[in-house]
PDB file of N, CA and C in Angstrom:
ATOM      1  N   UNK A   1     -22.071  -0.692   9.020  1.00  0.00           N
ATOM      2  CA  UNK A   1     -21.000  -1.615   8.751  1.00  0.00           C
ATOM      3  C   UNK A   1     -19.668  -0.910   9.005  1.00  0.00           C
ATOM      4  N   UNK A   2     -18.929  -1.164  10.022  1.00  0.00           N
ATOM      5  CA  UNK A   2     -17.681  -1.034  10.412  1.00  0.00           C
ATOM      6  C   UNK A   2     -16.444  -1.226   8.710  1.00  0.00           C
ATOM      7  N   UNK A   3     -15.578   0.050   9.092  1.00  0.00           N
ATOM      8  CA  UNK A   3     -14.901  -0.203   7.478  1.00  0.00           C
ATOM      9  C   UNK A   3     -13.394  -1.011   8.852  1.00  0.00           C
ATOM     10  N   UNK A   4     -12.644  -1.637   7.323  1.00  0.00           N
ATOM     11  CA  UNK A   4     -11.686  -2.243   7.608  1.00  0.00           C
ATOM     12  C   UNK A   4     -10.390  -1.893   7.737  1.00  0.00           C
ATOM     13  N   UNK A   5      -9.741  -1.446   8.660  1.00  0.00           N
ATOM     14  CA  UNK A   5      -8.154  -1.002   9.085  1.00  0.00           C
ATOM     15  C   UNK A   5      -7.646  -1.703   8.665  1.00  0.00           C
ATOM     16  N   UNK A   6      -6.313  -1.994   7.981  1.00  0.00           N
ATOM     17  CA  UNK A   6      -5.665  -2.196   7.578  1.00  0.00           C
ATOM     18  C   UNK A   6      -4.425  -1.670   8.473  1.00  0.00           C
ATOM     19  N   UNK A   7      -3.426  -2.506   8.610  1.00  0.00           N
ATOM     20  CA  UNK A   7      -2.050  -2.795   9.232  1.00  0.00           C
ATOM     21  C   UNK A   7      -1.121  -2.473   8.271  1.00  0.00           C
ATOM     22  N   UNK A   8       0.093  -1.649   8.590  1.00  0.00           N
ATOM     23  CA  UNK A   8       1.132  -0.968   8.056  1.00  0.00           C
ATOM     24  C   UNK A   8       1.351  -1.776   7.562  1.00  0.00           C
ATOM     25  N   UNK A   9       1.693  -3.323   7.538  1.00  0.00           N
ATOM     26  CA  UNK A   9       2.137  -4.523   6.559  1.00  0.00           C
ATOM     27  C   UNK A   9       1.323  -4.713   5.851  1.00  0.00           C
ATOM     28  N   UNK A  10       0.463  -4.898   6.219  1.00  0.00           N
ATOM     29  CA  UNK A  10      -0.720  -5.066   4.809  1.00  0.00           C
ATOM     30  C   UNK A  10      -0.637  -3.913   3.568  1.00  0.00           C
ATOM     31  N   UNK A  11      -0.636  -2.596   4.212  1.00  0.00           N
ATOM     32  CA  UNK A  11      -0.221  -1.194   3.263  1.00  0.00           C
ATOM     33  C   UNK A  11       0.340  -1.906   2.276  1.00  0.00           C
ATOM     34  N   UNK A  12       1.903  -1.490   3.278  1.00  0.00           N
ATOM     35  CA  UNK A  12       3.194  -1.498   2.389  1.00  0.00           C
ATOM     36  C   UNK A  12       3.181  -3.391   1.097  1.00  0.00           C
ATOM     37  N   UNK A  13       2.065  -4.586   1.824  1.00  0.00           N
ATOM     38  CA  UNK A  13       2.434  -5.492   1.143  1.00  0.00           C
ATOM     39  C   UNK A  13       1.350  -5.433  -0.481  1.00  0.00           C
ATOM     40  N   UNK A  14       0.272  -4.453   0.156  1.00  0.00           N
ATOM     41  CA  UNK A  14      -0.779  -4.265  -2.005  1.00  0.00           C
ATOM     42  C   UNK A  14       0.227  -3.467  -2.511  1.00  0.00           C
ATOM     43  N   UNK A  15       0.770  -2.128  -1.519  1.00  0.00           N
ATOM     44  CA  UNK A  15       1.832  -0.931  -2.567  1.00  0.00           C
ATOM     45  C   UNK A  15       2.200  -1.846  -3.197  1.00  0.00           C
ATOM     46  N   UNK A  16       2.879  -3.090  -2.624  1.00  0.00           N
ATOM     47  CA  UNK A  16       4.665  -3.768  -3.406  1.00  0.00           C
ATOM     48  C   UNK A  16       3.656  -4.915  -4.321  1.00  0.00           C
ATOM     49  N   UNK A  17       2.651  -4.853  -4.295  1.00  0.00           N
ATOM     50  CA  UNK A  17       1.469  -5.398  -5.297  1.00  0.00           C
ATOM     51  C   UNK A  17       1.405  -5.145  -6.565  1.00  0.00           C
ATOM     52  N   UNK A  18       1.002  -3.655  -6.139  1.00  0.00           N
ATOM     53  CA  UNK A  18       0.535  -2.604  -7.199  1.00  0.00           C
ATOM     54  C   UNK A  18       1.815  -2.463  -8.299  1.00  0.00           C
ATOM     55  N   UNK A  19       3.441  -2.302  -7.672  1.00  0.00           N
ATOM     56  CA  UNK A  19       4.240  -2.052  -8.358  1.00  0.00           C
ATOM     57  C   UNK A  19       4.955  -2.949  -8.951  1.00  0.00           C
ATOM     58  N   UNK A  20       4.514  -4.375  -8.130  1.00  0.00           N
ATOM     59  CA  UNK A  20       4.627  -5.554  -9.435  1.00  0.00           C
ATOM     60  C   UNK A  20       3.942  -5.705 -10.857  1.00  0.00           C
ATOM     61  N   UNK A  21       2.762  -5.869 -10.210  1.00  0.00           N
ATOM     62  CA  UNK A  21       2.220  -5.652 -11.627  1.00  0.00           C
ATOM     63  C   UNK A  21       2.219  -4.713 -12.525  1.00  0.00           C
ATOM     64  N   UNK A  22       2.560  -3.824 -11.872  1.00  0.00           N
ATOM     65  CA  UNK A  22       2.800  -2.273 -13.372  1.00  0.00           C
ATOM     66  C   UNK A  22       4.706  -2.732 -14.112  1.00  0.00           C
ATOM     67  N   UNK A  23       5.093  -3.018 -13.475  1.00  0.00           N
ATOM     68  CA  UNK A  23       6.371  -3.996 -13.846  1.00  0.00           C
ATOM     69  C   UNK A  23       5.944  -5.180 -14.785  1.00  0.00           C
ATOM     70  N   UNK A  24       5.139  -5.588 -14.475  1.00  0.00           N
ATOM     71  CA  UNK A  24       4.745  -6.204 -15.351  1.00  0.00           C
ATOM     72  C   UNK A  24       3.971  -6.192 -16.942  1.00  0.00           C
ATOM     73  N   UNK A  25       3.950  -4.755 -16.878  1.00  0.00           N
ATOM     74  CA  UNK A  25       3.455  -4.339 -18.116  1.00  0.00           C
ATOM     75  C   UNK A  25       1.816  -3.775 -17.995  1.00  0.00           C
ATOM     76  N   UNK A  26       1.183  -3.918 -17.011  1.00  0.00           N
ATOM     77  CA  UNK A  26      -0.304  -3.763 -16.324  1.00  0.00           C
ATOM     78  C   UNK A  26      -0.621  -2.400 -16.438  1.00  0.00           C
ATOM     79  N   UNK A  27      -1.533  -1.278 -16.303  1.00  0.00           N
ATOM     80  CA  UNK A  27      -1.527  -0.111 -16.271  1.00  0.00           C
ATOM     81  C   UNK A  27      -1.815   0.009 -14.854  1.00  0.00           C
ATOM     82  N   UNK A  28      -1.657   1.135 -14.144  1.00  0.00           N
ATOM     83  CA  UNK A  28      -1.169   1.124 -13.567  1.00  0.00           C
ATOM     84  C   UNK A  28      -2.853   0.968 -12.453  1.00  0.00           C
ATOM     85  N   UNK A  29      -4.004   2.028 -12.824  1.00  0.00           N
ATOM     86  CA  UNK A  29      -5.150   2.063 -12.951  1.00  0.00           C
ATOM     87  C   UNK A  29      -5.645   0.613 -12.953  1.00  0.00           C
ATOM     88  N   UNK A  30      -5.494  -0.074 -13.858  1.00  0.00           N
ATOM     89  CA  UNK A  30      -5.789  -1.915 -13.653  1.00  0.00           C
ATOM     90  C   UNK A  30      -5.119  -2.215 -12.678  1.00  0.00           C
ATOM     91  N   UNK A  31      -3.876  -2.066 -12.075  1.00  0.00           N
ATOM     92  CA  UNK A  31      -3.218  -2.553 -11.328  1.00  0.00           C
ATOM     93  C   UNK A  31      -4.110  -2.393  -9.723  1.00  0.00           C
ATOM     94  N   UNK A  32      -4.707  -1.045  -9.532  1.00  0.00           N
ATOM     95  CA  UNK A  32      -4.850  -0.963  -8.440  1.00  0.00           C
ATOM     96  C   UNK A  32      -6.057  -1.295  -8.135  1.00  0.00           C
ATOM     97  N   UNK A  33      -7.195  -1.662  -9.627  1.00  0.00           N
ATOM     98  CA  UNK A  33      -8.371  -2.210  -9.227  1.00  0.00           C
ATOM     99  C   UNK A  33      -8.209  -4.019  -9.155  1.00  0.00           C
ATOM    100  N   UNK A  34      -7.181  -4.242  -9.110  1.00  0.00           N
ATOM    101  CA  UNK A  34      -6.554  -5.854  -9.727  1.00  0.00           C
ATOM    102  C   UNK A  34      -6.842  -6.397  -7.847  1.00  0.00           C
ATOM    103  N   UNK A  35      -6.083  -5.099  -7.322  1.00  0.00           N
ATOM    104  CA  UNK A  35      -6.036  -6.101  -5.641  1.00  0.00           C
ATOM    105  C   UNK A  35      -7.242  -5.080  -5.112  1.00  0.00           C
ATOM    106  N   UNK A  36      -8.316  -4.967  -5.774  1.00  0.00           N
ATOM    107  CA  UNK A  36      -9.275  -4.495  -4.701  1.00  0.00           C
ATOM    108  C   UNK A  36      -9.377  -3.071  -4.067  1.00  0.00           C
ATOM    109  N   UNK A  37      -8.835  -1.963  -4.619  1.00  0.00           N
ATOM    110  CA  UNK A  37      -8.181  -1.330  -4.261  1.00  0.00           C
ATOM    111  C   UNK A  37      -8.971   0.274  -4.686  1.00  0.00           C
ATOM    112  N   UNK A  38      -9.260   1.522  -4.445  1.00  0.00           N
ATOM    113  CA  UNK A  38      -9.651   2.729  -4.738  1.00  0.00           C
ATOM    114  C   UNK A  38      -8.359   3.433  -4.981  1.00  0.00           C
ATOM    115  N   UNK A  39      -8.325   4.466  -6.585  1.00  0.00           N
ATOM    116  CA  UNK A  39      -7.438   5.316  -6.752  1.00  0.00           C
ATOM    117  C   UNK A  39      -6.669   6.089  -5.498  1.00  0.00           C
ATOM    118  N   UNK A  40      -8.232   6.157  -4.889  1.00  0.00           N
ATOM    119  CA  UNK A  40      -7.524   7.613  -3.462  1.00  0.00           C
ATOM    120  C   UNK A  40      -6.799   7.034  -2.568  1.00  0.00           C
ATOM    121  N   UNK A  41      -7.715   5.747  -1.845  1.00  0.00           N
ATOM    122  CA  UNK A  41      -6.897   4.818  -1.136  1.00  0.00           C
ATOM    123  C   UNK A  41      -5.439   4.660  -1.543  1.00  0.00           C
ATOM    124  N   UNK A  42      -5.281   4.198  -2.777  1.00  0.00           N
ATOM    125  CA  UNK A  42      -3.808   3.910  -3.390  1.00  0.00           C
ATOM    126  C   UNK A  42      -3.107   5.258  -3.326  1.00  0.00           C
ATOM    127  N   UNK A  43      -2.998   6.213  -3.779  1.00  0.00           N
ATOM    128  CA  UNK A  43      -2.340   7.396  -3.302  1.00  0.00           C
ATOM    129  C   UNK A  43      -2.432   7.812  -2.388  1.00  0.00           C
ATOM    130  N   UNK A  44      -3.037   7.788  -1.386  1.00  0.00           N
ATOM    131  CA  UNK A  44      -3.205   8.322   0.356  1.00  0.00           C
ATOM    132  C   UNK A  44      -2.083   7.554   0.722  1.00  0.00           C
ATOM    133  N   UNK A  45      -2.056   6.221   0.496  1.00  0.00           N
ATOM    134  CA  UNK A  45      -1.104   5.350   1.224  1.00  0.00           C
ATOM    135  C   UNK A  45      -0.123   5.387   0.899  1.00  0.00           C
ATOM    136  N   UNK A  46       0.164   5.649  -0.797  1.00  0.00           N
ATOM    137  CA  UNK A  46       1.448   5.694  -1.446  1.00  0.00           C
ATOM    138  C   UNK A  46       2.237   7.452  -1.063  1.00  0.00           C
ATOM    139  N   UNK A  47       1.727   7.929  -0.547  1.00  0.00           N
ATOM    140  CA  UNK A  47       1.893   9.483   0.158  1.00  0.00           C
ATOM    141  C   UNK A  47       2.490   8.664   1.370  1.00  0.00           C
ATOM    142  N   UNK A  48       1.702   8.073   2.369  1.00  0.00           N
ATOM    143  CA  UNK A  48       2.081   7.806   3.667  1.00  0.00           C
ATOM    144  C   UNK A  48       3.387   6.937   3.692  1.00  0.00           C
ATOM    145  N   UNK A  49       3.110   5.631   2.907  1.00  0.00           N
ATOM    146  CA  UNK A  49       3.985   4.782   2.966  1.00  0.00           C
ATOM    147  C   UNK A  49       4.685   4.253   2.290  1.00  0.00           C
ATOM    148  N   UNK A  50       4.937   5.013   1.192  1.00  0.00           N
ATOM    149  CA  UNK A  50       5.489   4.548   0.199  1.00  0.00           C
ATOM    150  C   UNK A  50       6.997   4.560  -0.048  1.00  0.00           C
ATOM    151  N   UNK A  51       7.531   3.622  -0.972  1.00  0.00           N
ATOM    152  CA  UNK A  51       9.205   3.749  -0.536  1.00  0.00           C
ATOM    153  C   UNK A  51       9.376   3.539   1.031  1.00  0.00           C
ATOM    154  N   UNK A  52       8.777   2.588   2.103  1.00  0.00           N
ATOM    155  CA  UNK A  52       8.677   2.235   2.925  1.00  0.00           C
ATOM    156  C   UNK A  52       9.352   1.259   3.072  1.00  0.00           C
ATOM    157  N   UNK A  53      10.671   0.612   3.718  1.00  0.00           N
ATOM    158  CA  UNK A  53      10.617  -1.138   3.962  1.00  0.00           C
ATOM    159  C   UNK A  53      10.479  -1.594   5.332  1.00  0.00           C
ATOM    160  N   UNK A  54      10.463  -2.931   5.266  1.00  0.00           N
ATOM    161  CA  UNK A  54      10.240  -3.295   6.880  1.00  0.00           C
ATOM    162  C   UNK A  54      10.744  -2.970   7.690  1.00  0.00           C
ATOM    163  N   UNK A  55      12.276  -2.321   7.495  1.00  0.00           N
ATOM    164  CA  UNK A  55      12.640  -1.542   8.609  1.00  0.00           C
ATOM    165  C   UNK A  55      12.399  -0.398   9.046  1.00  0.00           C
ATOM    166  N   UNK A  56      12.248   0.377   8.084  1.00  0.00           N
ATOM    167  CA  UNK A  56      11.403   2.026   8.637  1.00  0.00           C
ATOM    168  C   UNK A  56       9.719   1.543   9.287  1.00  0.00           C
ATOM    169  N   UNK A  57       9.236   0.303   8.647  1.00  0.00           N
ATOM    170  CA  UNK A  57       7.916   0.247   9.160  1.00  0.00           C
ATOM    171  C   UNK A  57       7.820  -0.287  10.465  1.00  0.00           C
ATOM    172  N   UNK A  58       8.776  -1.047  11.059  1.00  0.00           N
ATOM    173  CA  UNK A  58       8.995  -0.966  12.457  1.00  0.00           C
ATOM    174  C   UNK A  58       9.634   0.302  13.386  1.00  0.00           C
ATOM    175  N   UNK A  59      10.121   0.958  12.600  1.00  0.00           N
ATOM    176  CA  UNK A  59      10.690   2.316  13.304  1.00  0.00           C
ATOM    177  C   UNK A  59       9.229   2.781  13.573  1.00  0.00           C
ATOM    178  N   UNK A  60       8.584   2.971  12.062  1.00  0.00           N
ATOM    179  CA  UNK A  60       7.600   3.878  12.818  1.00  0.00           C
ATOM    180  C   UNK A  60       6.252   3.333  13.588  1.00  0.00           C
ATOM    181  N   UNK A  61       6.131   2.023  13.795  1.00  0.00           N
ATOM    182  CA  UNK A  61       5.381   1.417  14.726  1.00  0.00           C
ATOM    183  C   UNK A  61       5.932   1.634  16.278  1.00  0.00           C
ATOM    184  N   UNK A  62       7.189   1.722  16.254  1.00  0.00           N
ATOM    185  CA  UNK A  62       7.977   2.264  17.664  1.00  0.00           C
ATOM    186  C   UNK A  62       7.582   3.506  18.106  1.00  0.00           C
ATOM    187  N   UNK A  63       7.690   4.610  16.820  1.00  0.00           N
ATOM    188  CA  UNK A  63       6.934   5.761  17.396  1.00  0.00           C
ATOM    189  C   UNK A  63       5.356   6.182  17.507  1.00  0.00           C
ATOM    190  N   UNK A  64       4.675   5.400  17.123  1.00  0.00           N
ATOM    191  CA  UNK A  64       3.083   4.937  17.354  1.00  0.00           C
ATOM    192  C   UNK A  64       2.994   4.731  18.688  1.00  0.00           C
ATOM    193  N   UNK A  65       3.823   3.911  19.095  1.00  0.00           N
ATOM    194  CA  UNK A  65       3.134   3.316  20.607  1.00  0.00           C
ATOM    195  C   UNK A  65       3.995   4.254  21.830  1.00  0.00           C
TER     196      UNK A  65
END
């Protein structure tokens, strides 16, 4: 079974997920099993892309290709 890539928008749109709901009073741990989500996964990405907005995430899709 082929695993699933995920798109820099998709990333950056569970991160801004994850940090709603801990805003919301959620822990933070619930938060990231809330959208489906693995501890490591959530910090790998929050390393990569985090504090990211749509404009740096098109910058760095510019330097991808």
């Amino acid at each position: 079974m082929a695993k699933k890539r995920h798109k820099p928008e998709e990333v950056v749109q569970k991160l801004r997920q994850v940090d709603v709901l801990v805003g919301q009073g959620m822990l933070r741990v619930d938060a990231v099993r809330e959208i489906r989500m693995t501890g490591q996964t959530y910090y790998c990405w929050r390393k990569t892309y985090g504090g990211m907005g749509a404009d740096q995430l098109k910058e760095l899709k510019r330097f991808q290709n």
